[in-house]
Protein backbone atom coordinates (compact mmCIF):
# COMPACT_ATOMS: atom_id res chain seq x y z
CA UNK A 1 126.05 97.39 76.20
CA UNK A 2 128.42 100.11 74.34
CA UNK A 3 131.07 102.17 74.41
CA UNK A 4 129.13 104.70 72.06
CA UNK A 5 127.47 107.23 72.82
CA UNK A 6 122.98 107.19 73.68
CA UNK A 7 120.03 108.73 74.36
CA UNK A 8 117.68 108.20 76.68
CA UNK A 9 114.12 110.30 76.24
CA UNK A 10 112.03 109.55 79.76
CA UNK A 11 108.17 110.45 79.49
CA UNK A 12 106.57 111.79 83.20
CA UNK A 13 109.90 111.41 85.36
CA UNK A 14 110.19 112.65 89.17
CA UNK A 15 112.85 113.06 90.96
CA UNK A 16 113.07 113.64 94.51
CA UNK A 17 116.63 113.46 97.15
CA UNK A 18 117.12 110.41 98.79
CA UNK A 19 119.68 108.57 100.64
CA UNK A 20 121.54 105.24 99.72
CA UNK A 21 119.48 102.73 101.54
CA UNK A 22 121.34 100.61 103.88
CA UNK A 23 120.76 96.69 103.23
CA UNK A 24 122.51 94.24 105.55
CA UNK A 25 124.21 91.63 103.89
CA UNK A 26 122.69 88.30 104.18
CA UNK A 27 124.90 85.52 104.77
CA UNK A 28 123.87 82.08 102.78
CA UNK A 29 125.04 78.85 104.19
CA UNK A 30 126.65 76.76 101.81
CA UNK A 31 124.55 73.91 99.73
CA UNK A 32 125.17 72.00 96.88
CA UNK A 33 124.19 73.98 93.61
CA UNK A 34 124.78 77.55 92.89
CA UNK A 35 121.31 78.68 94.01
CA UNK A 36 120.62 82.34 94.43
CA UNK A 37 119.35 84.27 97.63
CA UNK A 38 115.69 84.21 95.59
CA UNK A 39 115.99 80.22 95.28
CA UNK A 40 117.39 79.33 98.58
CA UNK A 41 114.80 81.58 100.59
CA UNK A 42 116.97 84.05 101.54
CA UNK A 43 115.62 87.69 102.54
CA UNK A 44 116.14 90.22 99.86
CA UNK A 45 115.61 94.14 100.75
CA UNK A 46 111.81 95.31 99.41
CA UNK A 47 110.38 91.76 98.53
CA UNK A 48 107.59 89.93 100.70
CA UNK A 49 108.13 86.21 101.56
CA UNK A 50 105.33 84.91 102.68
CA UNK A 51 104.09 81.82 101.56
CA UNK A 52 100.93 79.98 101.23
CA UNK A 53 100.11 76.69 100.10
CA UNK A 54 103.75 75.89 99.16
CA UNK A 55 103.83 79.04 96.63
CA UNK A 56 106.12 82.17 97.06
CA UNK A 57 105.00 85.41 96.57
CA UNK A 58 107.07 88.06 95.45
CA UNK A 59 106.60 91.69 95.18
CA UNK A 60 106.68 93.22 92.08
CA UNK A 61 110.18 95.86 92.01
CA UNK A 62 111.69 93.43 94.51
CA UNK A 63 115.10 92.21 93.64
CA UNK A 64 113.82 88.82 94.31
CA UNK A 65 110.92 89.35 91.91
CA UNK A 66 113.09 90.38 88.76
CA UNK A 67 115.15 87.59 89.93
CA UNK A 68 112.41 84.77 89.91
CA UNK A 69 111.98 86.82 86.23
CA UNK A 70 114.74 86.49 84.71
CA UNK A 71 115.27 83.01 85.94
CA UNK A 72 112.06 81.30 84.44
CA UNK A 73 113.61 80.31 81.27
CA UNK A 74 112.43 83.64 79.84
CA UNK A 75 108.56 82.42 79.75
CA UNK A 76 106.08 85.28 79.86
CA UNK A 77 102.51 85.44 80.00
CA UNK A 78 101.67 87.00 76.51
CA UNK A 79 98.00 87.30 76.05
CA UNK A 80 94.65 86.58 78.16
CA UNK A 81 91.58 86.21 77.14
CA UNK A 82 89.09 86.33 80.95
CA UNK A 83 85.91 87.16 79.35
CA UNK A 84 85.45 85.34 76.53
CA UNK A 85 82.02 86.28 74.53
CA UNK A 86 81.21 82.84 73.25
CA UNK A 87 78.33 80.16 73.39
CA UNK A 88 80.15 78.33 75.77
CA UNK A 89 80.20 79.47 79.60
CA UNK A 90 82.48 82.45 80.73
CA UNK A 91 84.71 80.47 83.03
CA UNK A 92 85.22 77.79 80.31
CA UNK A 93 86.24 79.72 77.47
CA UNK A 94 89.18 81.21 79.14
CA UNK A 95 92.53 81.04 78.01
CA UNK A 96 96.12 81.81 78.66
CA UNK A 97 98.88 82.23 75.89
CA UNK A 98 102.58 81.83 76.98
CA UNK A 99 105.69 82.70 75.10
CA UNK A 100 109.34 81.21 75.34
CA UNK A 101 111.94 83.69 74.40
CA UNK A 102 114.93 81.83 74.82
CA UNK A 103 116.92 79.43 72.41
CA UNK A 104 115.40 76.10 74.00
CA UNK A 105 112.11 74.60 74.55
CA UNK A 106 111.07 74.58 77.93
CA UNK A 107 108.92 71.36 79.54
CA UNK A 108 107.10 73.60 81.64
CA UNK A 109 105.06 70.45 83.71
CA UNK A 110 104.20 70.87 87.24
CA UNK A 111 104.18 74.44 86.68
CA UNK A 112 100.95 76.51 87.56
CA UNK A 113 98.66 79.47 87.16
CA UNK A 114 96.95 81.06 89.81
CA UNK A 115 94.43 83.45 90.25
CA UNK A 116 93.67 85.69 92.90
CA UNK A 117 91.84 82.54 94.84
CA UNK A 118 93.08 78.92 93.69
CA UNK A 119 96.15 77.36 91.39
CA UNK A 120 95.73 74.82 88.44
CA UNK A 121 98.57 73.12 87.69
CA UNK A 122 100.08 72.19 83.84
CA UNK A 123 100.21 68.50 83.86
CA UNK A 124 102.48 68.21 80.50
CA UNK A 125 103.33 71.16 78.42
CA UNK A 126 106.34 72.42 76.29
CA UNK A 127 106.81 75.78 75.36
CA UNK A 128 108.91 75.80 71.76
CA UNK A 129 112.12 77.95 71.64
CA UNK A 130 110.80 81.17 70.45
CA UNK A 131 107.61 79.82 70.60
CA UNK A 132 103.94 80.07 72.22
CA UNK A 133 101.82 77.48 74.03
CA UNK A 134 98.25 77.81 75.14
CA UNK A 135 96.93 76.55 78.41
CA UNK A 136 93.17 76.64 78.21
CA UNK A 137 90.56 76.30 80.75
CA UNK A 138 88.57 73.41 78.85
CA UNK A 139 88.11 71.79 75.34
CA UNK A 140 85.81 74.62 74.88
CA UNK A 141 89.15 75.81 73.58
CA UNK A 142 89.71 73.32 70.90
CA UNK A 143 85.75 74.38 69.27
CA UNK A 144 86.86 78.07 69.57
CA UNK A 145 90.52 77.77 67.78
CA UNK A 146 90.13 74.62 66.10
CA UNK A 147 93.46 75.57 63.56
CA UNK A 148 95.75 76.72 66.53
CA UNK A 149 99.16 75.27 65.18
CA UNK A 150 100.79 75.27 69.17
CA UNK A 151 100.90 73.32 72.45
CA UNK A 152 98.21 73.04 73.80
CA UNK A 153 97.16 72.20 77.22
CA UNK A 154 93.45 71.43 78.93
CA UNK A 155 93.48 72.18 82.52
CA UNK A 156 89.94 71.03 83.36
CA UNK A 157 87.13 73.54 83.56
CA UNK A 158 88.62 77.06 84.38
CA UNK A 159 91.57 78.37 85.05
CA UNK A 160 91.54 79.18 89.21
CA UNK A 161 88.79 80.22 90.47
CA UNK A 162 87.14 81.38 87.02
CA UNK A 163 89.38 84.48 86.09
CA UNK A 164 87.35 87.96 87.21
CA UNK A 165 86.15 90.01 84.48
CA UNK A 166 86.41 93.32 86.18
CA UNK A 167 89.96 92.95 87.57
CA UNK A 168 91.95 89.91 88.78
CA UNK A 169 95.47 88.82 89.01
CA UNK A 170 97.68 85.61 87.23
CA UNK A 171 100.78 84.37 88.35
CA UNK A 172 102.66 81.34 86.29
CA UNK A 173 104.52 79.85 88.96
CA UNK A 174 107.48 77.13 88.35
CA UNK A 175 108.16 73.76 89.88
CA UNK A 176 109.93 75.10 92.87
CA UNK A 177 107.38 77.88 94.05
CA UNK A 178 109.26 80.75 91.88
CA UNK A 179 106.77 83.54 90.46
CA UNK A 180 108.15 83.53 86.58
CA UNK A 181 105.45 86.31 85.51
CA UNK A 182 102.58 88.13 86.71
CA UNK A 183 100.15 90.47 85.20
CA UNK A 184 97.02 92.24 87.07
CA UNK A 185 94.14 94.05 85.68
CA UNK A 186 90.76 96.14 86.12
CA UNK A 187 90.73 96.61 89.64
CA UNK A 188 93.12 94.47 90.61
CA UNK A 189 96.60 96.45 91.31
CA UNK A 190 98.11 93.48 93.60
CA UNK A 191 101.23 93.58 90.57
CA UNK A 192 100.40 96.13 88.84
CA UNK A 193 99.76 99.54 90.22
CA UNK A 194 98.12 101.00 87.92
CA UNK A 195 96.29 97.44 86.89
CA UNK A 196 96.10 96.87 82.91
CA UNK A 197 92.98 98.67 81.56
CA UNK A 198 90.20 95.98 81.84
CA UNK A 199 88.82 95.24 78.03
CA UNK A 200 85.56 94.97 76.82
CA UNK A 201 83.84 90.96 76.93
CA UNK A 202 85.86 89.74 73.83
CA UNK A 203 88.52 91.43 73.40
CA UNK A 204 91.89 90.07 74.81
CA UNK A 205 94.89 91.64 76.81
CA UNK A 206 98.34 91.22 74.65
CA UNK A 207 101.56 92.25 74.62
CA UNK A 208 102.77 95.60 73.08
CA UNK A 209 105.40 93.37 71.37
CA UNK A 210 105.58 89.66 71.96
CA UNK A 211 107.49 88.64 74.88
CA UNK A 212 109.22 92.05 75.87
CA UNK A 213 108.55 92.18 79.44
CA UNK A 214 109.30 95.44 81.81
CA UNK A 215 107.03 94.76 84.95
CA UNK A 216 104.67 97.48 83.65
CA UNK A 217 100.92 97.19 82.75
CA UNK A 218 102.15 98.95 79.75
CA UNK A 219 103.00 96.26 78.05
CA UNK A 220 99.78 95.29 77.38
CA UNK A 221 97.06 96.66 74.97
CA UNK A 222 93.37 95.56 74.19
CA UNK A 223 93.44 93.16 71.54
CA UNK A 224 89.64 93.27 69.77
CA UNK A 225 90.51 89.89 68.47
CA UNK A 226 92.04 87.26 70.33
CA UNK A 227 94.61 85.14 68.64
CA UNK A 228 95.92 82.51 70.35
């Protein structure tokens, strides 16, 4: 925020007339807490509600989505690695790197990562202020990265239902349901539309620049050699 003057330069913009949509307020009954229309359940123009298994899925440019995003205690999903080339099986070797951005650690237990089938929840883990964690599918972790100086966390034997290596989708999801991040790839565009470009068996996806966030498979380029 200024009162100087900027420039913008926008790469492939469209614009098109519209009208001002029309969005009906949505009255929240009072509770105790200051929670907002994402945490109570209220509807929110352009996001999808529906839940399974206790988890809320939001879409991606929803109001509620950026919401549950900004929310999450600034903890972004900064680098995968779903097709690990290593002696140990595929499923086992995976591994998901999380950053904190904000000026506290973060006890992130009884949060959880889900693929596009099943959730694993993080029994105990803390993020470090301006820090990264690692939640790995199994100690086949520890052999791989044996000097990792961060949190780490075993989740028991893959992460979901084994992480697809031609396109899938990850959600970290908080105590209370709320999607903090969510990446997609290959031929998965369930968040992102287009998906991240799927990477060779070995390679990682990693952020463009360590826990800047815009919603956009953008933000994430092949990474010939993982570092967790």
């Amino acid at each position: 925020v200024s009162t100087g003057a900027a420039s913008i330069l926008v790469d492939d913009a469209a614009f098109s007339a519209a009208s001002a949509p029309h969005i009906e307020p949505t009255p929240v009954a009072a509770a105790s807490g200051n929670g907002s229309a994402a945490e109570t359940g209220a509807s929110t123009a352009g996001s999808t509600n529906a839940r399974t298994g206790g988890v809320r899925y939001l879409a991606p440019g929803s109001r509620a989505f950026d919401s549950a995003q900004a929310g999450g205690g600034n903890i972004v999903i900064n680098e995968i690695l779903y097709d690990a080339d290593s002696d140990a099986p595929d499923d086992e070797a995976e591994w998901v790197e999380l950053y904190n951005a904000s000026e506290t650690s973060i006890d992130i237990g009884g949060w959880s990562l889900r693929d596009g089938a099943s959730s694993d929840v993080v029994q105990q883990l803390v993020v470090p202020a301006h820090g990264f964690a690692i939640i790995g599918a199994s100690t086949a972790f520890l052999d791989a990265y044996p000097k990792v100086d961060a949190p780490i966390a075993i989740i028991g034997g893959r992460i979901g239902n084994a992480l697809g290596n031609d396109g899938d989708r990850l959600y970290l999801i908080d105590g209370a349901g709320m999607v903090v991040d969510a990446v997609s790839w290959g031929d998965d565009t369930s968040v992102f539309a287009p998906a991240i470009d799927d990477v060779p068996s070995g390679h990682s996806l990693e952020r463009r620049f360590t826990g800047v966030d815009s919603n956009d498979a953008g933000d994430f380029v092949d990474n010939e050699r993982p570092s967790p």
